[in-house]
Protein backbone atom coordinates (compact mmCIF):
# COMPACT_ATOMS: atom_id res chain seq x y z
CA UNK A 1 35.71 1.71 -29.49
CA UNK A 2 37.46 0.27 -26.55
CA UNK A 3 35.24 2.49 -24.06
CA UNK A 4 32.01 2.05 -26.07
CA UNK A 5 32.30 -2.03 -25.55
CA UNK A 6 33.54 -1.10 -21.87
CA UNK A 7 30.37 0.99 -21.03
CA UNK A 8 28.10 -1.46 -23.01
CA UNK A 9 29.38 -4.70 -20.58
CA UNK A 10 29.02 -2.63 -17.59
CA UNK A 11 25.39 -1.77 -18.66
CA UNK A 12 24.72 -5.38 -19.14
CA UNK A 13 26.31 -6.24 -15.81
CA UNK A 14 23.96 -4.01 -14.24
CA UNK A 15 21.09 -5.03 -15.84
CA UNK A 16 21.62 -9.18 -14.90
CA UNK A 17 22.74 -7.88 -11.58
CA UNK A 18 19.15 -5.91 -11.05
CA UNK A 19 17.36 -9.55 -12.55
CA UNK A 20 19.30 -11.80 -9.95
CA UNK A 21 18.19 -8.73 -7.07
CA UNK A 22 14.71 -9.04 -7.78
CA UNK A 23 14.16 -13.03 -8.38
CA UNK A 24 16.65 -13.25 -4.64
CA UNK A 25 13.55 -10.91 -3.38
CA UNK A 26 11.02 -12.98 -4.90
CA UNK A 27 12.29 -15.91 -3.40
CA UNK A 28 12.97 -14.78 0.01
CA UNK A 29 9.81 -12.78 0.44
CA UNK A 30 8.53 -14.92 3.18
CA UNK A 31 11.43 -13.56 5.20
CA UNK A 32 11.88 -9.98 3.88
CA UNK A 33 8.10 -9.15 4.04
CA UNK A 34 7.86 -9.21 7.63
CA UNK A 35 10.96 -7.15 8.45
CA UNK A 36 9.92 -4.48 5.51
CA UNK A 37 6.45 -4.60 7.56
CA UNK A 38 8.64 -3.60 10.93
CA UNK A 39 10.82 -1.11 9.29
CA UNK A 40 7.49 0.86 8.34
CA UNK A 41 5.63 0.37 11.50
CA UNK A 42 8.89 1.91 13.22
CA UNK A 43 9.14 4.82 10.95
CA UNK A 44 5.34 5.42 11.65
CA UNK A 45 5.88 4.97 15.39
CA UNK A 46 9.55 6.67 15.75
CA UNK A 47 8.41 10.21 16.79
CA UNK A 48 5.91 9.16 19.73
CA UNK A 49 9.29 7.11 21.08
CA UNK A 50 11.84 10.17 20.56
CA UNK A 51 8.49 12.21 22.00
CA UNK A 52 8.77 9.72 24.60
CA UNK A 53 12.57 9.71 25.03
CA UNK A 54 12.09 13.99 25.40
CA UNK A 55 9.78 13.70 28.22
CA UNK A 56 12.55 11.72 30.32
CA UNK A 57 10.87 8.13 29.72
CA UNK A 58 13.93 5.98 29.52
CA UNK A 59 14.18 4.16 26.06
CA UNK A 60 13.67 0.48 26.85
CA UNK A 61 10.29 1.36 28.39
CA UNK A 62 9.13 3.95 25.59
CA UNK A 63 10.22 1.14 23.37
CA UNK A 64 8.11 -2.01 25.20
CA UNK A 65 4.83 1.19 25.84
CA UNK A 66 5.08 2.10 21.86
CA UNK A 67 5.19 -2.35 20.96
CA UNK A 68 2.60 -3.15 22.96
CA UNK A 69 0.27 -0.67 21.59
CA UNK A 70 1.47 -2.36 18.11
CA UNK A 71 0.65 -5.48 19.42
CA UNK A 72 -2.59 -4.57 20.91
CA UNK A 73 -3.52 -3.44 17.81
CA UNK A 74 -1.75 -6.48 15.59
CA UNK A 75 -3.90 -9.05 17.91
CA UNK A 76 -7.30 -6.95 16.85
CA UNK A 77 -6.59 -6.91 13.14
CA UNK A 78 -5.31 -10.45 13.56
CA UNK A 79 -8.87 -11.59 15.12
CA UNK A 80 -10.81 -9.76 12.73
CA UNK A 81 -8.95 -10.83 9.67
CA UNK A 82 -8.59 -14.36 10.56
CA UNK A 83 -12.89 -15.03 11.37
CA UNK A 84 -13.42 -12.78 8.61
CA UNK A 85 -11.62 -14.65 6.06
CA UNK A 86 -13.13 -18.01 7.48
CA UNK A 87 -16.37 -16.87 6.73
CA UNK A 88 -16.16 -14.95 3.68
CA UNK A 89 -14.05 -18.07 1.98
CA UNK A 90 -16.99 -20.07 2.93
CA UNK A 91 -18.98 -17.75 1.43
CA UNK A 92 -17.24 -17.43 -1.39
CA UNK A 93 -18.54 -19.65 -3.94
CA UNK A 94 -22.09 -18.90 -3.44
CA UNK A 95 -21.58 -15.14 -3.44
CA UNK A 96 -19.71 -15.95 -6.93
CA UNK A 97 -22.66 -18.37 -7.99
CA UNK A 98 -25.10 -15.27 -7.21
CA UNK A 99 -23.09 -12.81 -9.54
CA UNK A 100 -22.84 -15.62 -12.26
CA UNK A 101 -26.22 -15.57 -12.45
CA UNK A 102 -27.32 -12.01 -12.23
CA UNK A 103 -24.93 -11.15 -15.20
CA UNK A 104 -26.73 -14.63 -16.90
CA UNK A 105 -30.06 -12.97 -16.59
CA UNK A 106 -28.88 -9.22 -17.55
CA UNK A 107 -27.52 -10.77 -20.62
CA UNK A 108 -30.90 -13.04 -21.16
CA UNK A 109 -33.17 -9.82 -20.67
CA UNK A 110 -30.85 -7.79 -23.54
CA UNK A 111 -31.71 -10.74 -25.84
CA UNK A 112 -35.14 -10.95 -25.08
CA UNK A 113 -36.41 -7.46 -24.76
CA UNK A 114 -34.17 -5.29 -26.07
CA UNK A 115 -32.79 -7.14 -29.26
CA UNK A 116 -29.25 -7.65 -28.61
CA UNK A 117 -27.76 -9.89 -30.54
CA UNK A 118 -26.96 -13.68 -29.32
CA UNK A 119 -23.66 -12.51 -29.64
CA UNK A 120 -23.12 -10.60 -26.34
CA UNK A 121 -23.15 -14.02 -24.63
CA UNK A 122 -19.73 -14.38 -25.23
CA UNK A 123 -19.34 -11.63 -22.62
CA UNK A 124 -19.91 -13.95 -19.64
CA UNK A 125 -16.41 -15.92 -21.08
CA UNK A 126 -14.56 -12.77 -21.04
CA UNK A 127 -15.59 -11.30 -17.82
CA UNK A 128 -15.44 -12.96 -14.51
CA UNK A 129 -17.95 -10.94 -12.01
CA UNK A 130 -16.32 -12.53 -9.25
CA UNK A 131 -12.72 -11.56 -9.49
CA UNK A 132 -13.00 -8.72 -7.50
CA UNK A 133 -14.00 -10.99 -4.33
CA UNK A 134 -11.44 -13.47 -5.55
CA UNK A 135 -8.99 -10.76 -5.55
CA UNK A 136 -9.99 -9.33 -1.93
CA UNK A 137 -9.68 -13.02 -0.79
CA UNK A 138 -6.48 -13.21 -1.83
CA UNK A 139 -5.22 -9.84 -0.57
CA UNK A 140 -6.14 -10.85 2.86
CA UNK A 141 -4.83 -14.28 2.83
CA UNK A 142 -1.42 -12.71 2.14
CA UNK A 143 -2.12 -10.29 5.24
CA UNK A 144 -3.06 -13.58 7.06
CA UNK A 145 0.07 -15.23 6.20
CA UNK A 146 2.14 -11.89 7.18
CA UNK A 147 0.44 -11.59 10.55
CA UNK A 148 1.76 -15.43 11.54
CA UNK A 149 5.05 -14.05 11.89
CA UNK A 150 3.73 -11.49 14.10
CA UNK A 151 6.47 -11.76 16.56
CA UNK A 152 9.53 -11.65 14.15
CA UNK A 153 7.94 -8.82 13.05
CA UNK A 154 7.34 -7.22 16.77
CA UNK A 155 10.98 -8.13 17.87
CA UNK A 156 12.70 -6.72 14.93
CA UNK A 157 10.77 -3.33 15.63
CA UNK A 158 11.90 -3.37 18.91
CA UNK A 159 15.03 -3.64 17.63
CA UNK A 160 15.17 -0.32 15.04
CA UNK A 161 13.04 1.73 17.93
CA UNK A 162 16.49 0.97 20.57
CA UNK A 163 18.23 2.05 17.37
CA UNK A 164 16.38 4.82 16.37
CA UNK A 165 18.30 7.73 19.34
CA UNK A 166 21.69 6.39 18.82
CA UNK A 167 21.83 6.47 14.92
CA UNK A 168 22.93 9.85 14.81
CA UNK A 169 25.41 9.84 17.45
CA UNK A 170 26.87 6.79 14.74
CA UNK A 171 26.66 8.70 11.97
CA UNK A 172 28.56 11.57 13.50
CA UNK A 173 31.21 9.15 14.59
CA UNK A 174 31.64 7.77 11.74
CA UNK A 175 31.17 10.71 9.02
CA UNK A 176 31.88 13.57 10.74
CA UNK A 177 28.90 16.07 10.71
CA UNK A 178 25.72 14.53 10.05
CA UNK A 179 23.81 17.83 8.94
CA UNK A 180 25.85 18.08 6.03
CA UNK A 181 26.48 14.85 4.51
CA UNK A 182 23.10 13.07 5.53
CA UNK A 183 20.96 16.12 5.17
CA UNK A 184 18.94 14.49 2.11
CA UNK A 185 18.50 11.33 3.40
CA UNK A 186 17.15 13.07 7.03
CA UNK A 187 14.48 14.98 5.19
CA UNK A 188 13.58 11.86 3.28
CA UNK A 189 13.05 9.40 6.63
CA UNK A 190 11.35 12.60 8.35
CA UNK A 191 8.98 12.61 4.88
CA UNK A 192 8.46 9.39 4.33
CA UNK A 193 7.89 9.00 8.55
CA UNK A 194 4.94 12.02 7.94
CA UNK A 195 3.81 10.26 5.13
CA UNK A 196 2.73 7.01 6.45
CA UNK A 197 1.72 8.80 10.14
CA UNK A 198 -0.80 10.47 7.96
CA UNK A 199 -2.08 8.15 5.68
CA UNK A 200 -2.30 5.93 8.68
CA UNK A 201 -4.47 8.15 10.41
CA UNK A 202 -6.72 8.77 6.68
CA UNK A 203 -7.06 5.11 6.13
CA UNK A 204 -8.23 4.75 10.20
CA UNK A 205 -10.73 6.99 9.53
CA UNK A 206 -11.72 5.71 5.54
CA UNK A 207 -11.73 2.09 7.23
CA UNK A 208 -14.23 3.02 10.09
CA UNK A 209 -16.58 5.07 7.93
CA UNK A 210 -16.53 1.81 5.11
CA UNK A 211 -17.38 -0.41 8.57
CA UNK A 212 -20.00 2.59 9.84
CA UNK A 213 -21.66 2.47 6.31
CA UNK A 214 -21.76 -1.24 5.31
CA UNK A 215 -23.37 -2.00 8.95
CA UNK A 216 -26.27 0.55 8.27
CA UNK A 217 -26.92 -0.41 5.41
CA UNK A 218 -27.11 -4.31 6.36
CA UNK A 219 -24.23 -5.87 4.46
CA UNK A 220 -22.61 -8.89 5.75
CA UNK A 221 -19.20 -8.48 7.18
CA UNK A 222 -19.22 -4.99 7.62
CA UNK A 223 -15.97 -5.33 9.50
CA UNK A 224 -14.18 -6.79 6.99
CA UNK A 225 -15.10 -4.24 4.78
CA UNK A 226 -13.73 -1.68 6.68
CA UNK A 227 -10.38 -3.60 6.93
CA UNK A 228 -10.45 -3.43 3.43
CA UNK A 229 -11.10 -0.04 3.19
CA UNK A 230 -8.29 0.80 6.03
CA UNK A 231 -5.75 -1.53 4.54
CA UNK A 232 -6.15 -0.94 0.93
CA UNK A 233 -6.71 3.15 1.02
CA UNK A 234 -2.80 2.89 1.46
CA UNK A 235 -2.19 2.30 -2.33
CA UNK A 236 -3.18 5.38 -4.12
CA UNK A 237 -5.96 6.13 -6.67
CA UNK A 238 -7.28 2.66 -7.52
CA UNK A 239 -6.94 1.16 -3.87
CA UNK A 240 -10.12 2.79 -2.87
CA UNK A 241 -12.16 1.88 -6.01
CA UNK A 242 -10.40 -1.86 -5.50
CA UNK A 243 -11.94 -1.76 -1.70
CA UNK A 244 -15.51 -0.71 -2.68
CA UNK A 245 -15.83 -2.69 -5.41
CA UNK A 246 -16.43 -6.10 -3.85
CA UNK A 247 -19.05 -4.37 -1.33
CA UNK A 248 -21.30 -3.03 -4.09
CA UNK A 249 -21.18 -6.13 -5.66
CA UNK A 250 -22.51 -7.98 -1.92
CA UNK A 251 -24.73 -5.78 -1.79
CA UNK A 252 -26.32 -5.90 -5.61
CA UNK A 253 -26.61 -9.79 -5.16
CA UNK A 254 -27.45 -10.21 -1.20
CA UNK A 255 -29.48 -6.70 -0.81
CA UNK A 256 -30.45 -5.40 -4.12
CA UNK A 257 -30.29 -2.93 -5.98
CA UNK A 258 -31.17 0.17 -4.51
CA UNK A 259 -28.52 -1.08 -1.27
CA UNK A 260 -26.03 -1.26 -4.10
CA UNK A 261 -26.74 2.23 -5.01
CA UNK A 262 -26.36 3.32 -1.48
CA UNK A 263 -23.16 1.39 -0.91
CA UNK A 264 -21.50 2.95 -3.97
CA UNK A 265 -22.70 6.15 -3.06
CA UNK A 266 -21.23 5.64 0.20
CA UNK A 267 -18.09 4.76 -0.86
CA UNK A 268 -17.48 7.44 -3.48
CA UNK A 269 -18.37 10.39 -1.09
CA UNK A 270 -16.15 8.47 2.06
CA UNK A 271 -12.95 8.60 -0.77
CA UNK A 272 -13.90 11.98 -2.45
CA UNK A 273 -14.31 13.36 0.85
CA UNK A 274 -10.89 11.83 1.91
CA UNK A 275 -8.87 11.63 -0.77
CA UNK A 276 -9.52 14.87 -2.35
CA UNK A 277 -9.96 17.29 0.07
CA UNK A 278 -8.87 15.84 3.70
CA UNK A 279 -5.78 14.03 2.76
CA UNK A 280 -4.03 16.74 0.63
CA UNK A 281 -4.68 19.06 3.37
CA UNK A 282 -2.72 16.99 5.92
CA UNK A 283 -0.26 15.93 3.97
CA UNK A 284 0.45 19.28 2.29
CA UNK A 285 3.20 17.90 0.02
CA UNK A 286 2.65 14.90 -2.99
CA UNK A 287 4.69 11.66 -2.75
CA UNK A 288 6.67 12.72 -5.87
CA UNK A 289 6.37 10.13 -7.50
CA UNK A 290 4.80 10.05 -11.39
CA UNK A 291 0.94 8.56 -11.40
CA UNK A 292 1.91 5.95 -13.51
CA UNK A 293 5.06 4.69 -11.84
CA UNK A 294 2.64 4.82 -8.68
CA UNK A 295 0.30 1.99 -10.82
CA UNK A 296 3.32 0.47 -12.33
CA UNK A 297 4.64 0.25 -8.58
CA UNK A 298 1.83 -1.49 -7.58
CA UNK A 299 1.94 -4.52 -10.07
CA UNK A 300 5.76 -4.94 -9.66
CA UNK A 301 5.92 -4.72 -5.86
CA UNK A 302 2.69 -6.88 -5.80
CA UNK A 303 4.30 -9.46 -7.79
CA UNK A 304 7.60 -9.00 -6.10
CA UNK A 305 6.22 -9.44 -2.69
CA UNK A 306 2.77 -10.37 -3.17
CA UNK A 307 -0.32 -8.52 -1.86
CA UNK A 308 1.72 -6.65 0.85
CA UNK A 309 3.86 -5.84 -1.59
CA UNK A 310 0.69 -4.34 -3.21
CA UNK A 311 0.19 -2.28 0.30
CA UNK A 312 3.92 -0.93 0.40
CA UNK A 313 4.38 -0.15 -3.00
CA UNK A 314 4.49 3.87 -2.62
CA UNK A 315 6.69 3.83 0.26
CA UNK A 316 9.22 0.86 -1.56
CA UNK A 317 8.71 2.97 -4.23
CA UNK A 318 10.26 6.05 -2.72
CA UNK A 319 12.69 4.77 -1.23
CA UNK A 320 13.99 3.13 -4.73
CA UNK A 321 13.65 6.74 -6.06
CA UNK A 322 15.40 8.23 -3.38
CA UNK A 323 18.61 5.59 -3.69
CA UNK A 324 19.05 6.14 -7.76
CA UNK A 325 19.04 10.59 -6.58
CA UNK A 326 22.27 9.62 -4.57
CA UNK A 327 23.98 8.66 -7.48
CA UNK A 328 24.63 10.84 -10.71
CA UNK A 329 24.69 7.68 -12.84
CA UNK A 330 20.89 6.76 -12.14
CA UNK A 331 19.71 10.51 -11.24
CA UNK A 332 18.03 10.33 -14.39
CA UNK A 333 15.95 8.11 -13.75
CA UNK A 334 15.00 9.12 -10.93
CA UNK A 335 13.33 12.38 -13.28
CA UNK A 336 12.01 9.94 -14.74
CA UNK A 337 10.16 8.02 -11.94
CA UNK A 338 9.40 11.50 -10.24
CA UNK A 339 6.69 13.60 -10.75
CA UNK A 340 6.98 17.07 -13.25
CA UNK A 341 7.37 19.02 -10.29
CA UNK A 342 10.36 17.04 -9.41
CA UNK A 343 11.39 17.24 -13.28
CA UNK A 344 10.90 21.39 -13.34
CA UNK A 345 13.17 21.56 -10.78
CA UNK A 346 15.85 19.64 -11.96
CA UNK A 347 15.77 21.92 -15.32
CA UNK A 348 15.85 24.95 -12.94
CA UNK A 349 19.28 23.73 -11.43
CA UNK A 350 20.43 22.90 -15.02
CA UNK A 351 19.52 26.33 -16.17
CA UNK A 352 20.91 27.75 -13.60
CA UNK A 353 24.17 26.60 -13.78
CA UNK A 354 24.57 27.16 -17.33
């Protein structure tokens, strides 16, 4: 009875002490965003700088050569966010306004021509046609806010890339052999490293091809578009449909509808083309993480850490499931976050030592 009440108060413990971790992140997001931001960047840029390192370029200089590319590009995304957002808030309302109204007069024709009952009008209460745009505002307001602390966020890279050669001299010091002890964790930094290298390079090329279509077909702010595209292509499955979604709604009210048609057209052979065929090529591996953790992901880490949040949910994500593997107390939930591959494989070991 005595160990029942003991393991009970010790789940309970854990529970509050899991509720006080997540409101501290919550509260000090303004802070922990931007180094979370520099931790990733470094993992994406770490194997030019060891590359670097190899070649005999001396690590303070492969350091500054790898930041100022960073910054370089920082200051670009920076420019085009900022006079993008400018003008699209502007533009906001009236874009809205225009939607408002074409759902008013779909709703209006149903009544009048095609005898739908009165009742449908209740529609326009339930569904806002603008939220999408609202929503893309938002995103990038958060990015705008991120990017102000672009130089706590450059300096603190700087910081983990100096870091980066000497870590496993450390570890060795301090654990004995490295190999053997870290050996889990290694693959997991190398993966998660690959990971966002790749999916980099995929969103690059989903983000130009967004920009390369919305400017042929005439849509305003085709850059920002293709920000979108780039920035959002990072959370998986409904980040792409999120991204094209405001575009082909531009387009419906500002070009028409045969534009519209294009643009989603456009978009859906840009992410089949990526996303389906490209992508799992490169990568050659899933994230192993369960499709619905992946969405459930996304609305915690989005309201943990607001729309970046939203943009590092995956990798957060992985690195959560990695941390409860380590311990045989929470390795079952880690199954449980996994994907079945992940869970086959742990009934293979069981199996196999039975």
């Amino acid at each position: 009875m005595k160990d029942k009440t003991s393991k009970n108060g010790s789940a309970l413990i854990s529970v509050a002490a899991i509720v006080v971790v997540i409101y501290g992140m919550q509260a000090a997001k303004s802070l922990l965003v931007p180094f979370l931001v520099a931790a990733f960047l470094a993992l994406i840029t770490v194997r030019p700088m060891l590359w670097l390192q190899k070649n005999r370029v001396p690590t303070v200089l492969a350091a500054l050569m790898i930041v100022s590319m960073i910054m370089g590009v920082l200051a670009v995304v920076g420019t085009i966010v900022g006079t993008s957002i400018a003008e699209f808030t502007a533009s906001l309302p009236k874009y809205q306004q225009q939607l408002d109204d074409l759902v008013g007069n779909a709703l209006r024709f149903a009544i009048d021509n095609l005898g739908a009952d009165e009742s449908i009008r209740g529609i326009r209460d339930m569904v806002d046609p603008g939220f999408a745009m609202g929503l893309i505002a938002g995103i990038l307001n958060g990015l705008r806010d991120v990017l102000t602390n672009v130089f706590l966020i450059v300096f603190t890279m700087i910081f983990i890339l100096l870091e980066a050669s000497s870590i496993p001299v450390k570890v060795h010091a301090a654990f004995g052999s490295p190999a053997g002890t870290f050996e889990r964790q290694s693959k997991f930094i190398n993966n998660l490293g690959r990971y966002l290298g790749i999916k980099t390079l995929v969103s690059f090329a989903t983000g130009f091809l967004a920009w390369l279509l919305c400017w042929s077909i005439g849509l305003d702010f085709p850059l920002l578009w293709g920000m979108i595209a780039f920035l959002l292509n990072y959370v998986p499955t409904i980040g792409s449909i999120i991204a094209a979604v405001p575009a082909i709604l531009l387009a419906l009210v500002s070009l028409g509808g045969p534009q519209a048609i294009a643009t989603l057209t456009g978009f859906m052979a840009i992410n089949i083309a990526f996303g389906n065929f490209i992508e799992p090529r490169l990568m050659g591996y899933g994230v192993g993480i369960s499709p619905l953790v992946v969405f459930v992901g996304l609305i915690f880490w989005g309201w943990v850490l607001g729309p970046v949040g939203m943009l590092l949910s995956v990798p957060l994500t992985m690195t959560l499931k990695l941390a409860l593997e380590n311990d045989a107390s929470t390795g079952w939930i880690a199954i449980l976050l996994g994907s079945e591959r992940d869970a086959q494989h742990a009934l293979n070991i069981k199996s196999s030592d039975e």
